[in-house]
Protein backbone atom coordinates (compact mmCIF):
# COMPACT_ATOMS: atom_id res chain seq x y z
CA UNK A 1 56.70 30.46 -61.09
CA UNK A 2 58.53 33.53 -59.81
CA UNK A 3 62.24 33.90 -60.41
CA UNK A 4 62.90 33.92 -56.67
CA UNK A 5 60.55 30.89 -56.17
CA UNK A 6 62.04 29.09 -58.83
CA UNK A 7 65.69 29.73 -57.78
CA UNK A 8 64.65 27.75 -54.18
CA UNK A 9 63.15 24.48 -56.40
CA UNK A 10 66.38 24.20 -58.36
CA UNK A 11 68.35 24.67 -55.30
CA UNK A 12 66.33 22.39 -53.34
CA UNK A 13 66.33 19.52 -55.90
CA UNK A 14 70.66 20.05 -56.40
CA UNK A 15 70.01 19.30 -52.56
CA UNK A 16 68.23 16.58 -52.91
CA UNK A 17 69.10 14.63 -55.77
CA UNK A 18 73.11 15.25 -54.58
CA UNK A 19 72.01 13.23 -51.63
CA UNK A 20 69.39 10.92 -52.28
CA UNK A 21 69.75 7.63 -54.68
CA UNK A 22 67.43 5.16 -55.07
CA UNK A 23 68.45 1.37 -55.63
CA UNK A 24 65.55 0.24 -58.17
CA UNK A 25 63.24 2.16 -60.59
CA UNK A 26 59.90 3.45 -59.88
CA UNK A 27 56.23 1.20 -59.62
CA UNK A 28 55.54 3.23 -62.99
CA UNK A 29 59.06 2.81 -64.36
CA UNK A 30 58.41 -0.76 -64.34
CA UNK A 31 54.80 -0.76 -65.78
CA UNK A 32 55.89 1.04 -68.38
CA UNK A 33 57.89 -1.19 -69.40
CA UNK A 34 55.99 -4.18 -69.16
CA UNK A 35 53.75 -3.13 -71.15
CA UNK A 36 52.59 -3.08 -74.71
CA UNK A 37 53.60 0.64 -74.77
CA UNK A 38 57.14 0.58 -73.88
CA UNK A 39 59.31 1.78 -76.60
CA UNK A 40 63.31 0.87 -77.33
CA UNK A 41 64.31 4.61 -76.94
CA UNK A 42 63.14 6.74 -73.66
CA UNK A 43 63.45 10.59 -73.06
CA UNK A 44 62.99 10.61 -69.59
CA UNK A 45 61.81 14.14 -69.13
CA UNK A 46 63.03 16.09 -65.74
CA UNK A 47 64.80 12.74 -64.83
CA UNK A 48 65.87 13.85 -61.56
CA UNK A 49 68.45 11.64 -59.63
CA UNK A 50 68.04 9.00 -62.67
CA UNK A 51 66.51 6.22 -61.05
CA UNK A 52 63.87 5.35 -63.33
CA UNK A 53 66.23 6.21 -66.42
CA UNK A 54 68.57 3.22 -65.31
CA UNK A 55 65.76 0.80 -64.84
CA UNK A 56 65.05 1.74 -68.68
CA UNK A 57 67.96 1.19 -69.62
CA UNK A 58 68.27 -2.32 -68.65
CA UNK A 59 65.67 -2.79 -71.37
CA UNK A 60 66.26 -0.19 -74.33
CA UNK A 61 68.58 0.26 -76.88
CA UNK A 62 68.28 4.20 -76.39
CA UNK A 63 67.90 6.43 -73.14
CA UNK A 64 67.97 10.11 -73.29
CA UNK A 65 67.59 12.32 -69.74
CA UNK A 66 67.25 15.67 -69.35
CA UNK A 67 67.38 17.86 -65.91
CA UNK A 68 67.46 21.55 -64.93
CA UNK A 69 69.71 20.88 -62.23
CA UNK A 70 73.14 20.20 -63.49
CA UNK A 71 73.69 18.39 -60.23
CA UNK A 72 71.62 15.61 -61.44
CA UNK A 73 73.33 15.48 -64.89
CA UNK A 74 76.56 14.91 -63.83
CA UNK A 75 75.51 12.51 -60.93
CA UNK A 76 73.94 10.69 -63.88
CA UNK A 77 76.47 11.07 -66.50
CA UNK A 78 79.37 9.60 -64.14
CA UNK A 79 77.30 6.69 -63.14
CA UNK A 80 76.47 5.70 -66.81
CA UNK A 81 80.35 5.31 -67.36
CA UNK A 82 80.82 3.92 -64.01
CA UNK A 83 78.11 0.98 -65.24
CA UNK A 84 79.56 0.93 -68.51
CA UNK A 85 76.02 2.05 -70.11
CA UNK A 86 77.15 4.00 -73.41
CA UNK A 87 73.69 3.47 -74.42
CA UNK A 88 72.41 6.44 -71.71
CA UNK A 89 73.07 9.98 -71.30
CA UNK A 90 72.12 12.84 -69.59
CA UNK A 91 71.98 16.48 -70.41
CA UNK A 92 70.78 19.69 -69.05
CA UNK A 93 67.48 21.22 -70.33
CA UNK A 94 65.39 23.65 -68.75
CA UNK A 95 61.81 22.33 -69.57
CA UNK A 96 60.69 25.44 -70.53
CA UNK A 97 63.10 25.94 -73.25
CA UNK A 98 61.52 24.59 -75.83
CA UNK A 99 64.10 25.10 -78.54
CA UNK A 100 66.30 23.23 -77.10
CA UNK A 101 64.01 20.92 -75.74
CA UNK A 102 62.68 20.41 -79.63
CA UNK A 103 66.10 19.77 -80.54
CA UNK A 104 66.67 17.15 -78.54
CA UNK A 105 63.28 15.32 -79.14
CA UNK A 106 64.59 15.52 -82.91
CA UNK A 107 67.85 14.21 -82.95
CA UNK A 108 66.44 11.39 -80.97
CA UNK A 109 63.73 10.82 -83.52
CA UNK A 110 66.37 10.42 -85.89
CA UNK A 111 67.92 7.58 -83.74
CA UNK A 112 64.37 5.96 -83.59
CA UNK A 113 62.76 5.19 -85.93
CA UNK A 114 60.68 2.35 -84.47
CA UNK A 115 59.42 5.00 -81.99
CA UNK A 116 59.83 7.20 -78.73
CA UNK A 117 58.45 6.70 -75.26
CA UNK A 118 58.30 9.94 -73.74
CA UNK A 119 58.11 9.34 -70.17
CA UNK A 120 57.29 12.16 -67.46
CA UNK A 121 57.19 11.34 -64.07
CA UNK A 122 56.25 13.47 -60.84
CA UNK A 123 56.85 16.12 -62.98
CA UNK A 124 53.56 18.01 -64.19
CA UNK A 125 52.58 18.39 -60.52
CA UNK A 126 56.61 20.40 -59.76
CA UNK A 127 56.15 23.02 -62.20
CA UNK A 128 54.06 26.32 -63.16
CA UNK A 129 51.46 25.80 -65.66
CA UNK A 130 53.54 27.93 -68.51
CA UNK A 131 56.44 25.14 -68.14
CA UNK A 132 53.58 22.37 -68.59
CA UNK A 133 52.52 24.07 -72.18
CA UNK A 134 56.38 24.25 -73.41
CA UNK A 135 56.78 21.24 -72.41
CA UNK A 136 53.74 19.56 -73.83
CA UNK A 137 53.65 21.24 -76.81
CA UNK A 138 56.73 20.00 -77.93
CA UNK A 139 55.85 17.05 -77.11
CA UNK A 140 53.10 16.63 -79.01
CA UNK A 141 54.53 18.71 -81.93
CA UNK A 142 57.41 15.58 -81.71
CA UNK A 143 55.10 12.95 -81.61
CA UNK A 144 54.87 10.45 -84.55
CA UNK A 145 52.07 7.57 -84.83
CA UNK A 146 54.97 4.90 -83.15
CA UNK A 147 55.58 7.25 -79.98
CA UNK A 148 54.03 7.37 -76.64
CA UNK A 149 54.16 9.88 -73.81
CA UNK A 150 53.73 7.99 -70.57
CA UNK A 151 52.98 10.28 -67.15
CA UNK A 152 52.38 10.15 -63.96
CA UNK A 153 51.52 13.29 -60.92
CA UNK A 154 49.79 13.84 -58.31
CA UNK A 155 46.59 15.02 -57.83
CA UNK A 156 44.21 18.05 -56.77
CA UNK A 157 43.47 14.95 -53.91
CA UNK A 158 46.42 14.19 -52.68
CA UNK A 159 46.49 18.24 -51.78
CA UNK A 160 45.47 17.55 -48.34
CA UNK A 161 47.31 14.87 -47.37
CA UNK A 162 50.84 14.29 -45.51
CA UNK A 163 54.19 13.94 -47.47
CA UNK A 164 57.30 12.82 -46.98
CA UNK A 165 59.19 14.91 -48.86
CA UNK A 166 56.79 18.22 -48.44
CA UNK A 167 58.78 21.36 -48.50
CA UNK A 168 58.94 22.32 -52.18
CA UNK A 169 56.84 23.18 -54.48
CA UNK A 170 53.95 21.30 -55.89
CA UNK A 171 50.82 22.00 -58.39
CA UNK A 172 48.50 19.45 -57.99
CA UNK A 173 46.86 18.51 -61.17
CA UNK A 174 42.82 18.48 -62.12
CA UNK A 175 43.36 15.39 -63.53
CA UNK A 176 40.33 14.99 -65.94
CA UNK A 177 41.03 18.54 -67.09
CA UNK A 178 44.39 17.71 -68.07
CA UNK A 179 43.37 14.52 -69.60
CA UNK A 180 40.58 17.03 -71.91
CA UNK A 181 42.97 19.85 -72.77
CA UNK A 182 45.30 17.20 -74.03
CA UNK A 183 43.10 15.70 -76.71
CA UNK A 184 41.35 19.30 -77.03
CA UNK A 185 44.00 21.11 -77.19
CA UNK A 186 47.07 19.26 -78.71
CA UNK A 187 45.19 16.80 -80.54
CA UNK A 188 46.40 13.04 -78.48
CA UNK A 189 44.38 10.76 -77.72
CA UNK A 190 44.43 9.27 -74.06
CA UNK A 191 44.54 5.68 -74.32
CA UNK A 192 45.45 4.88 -70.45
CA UNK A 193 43.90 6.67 -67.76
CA UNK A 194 44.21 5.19 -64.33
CA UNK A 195 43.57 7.69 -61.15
CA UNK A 196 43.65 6.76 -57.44
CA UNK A 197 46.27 5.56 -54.55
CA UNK A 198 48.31 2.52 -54.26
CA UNK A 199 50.32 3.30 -57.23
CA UNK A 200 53.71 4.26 -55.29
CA UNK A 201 53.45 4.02 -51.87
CA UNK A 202 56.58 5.28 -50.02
CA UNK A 203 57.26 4.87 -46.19
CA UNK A 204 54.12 6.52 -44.58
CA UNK A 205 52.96 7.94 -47.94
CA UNK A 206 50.47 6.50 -50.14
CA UNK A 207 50.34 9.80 -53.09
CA UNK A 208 46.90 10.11 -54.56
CA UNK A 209 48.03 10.37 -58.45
CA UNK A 210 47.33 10.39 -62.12
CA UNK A 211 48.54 8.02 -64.76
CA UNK A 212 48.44 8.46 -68.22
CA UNK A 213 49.23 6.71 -71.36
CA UNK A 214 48.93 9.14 -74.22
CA UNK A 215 49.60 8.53 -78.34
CA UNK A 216 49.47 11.19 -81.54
CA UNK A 217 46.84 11.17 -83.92
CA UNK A 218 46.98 8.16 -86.05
């Protein structure tokens, strides 16, 4: 993504997630965690307002967010301690740093032992394909045989179609491909692969997109 491009995403998502809340978690926050792969500490990767890191963390013991826009973290931050959550916290992370983005997958690794869910959603499909390898490869290099990365994007077919929210930018993912490169490429195995509509409907909208349940090597 160009620097100038990329300047008018962050600035468009401070925009956004200053004024936009949501009251409950996502349709894939929730089946997440009803399922057999939900994990007692979350990294919720590129967070965004928070919503779906809440909803986790009426169920885990541990809930780590991370954000580029530092609008977000402190929106997210002040209404942990307004809920009296201790148990979640937000930080800023650029998603292509992966340094720091390594550090933080290990010092949460340290915290859980029992496992990490790494959960990514509507995020592959808002950033440049050299943010998508940072971020997946340390990922993957974090995994351990108890952890899960959990995503969900939309697709090279929802391209076409009308959006509510359409004026930033988007990548729509070649879903299969992805789902190849990441056993090809970084070795995990795709355990979960579910692709189609009716997954989040939203107003008018009814996204075409991609989930994925994803483990290491075992």
């Amino acid at each position: 993504m160009h620097d100038a491009q990329a300047d008018a995403t962050k600035a468009y998502w401070d925009k956004f997630y200053a004024q936009t809340w949501y009251s409950d978690s996502s349709t894939f926050c929730r089946y997440v965690a009803e399922s057999t792969y939900f994990r007692d500490a979350v990294l919720d990767l590129g967070c965004g307002n928070g919503r779906d890191s809440f909803g986790f963390a009426k169920r885990a013991g541990k809930v780590v967010a991370i954000d580029q826009s530092e609008v977000a973290v402190a929106n997210g931050n002040r209404k942990a301690a307004e809920a009296s959550l201790p148990h979640i916290s937000f930080a800023q992370c650029e998603l292509q740093d992966g340094e720091k983005l390594g550090r933080i997958i290990a010092e949460l690794k340290q915290q859980a032992p029992q496992g990490v869910l790494f959960y990514c959603r509507f995020v592959l499909h808002a950033i440049d394909e050299p943010t998508q390898d940072v971020l997946i490869s340390a990922v993957a290099a974090g995994m351990g045989p108890n952890d899960v990365f959990a995503a969900e994007f939309r697709t090279a077919k929802d391209a076409d179609k009308d959006h509510v929210h359409g004026d930033h930018y988007r990548r729509y993912q070649d879903a299969p491909a992805l789902a190849r490169e990441l056993s090809s490429r970084w070795g995990l195995t795709v355990r979960v692969y579910q692709e189609g509509n009716g997954f989040s409907p939203y107003k008018d909208e009814d996204p075409e997109l991609c989930r994925m349940i994803v483990l290491a090597p075992q």
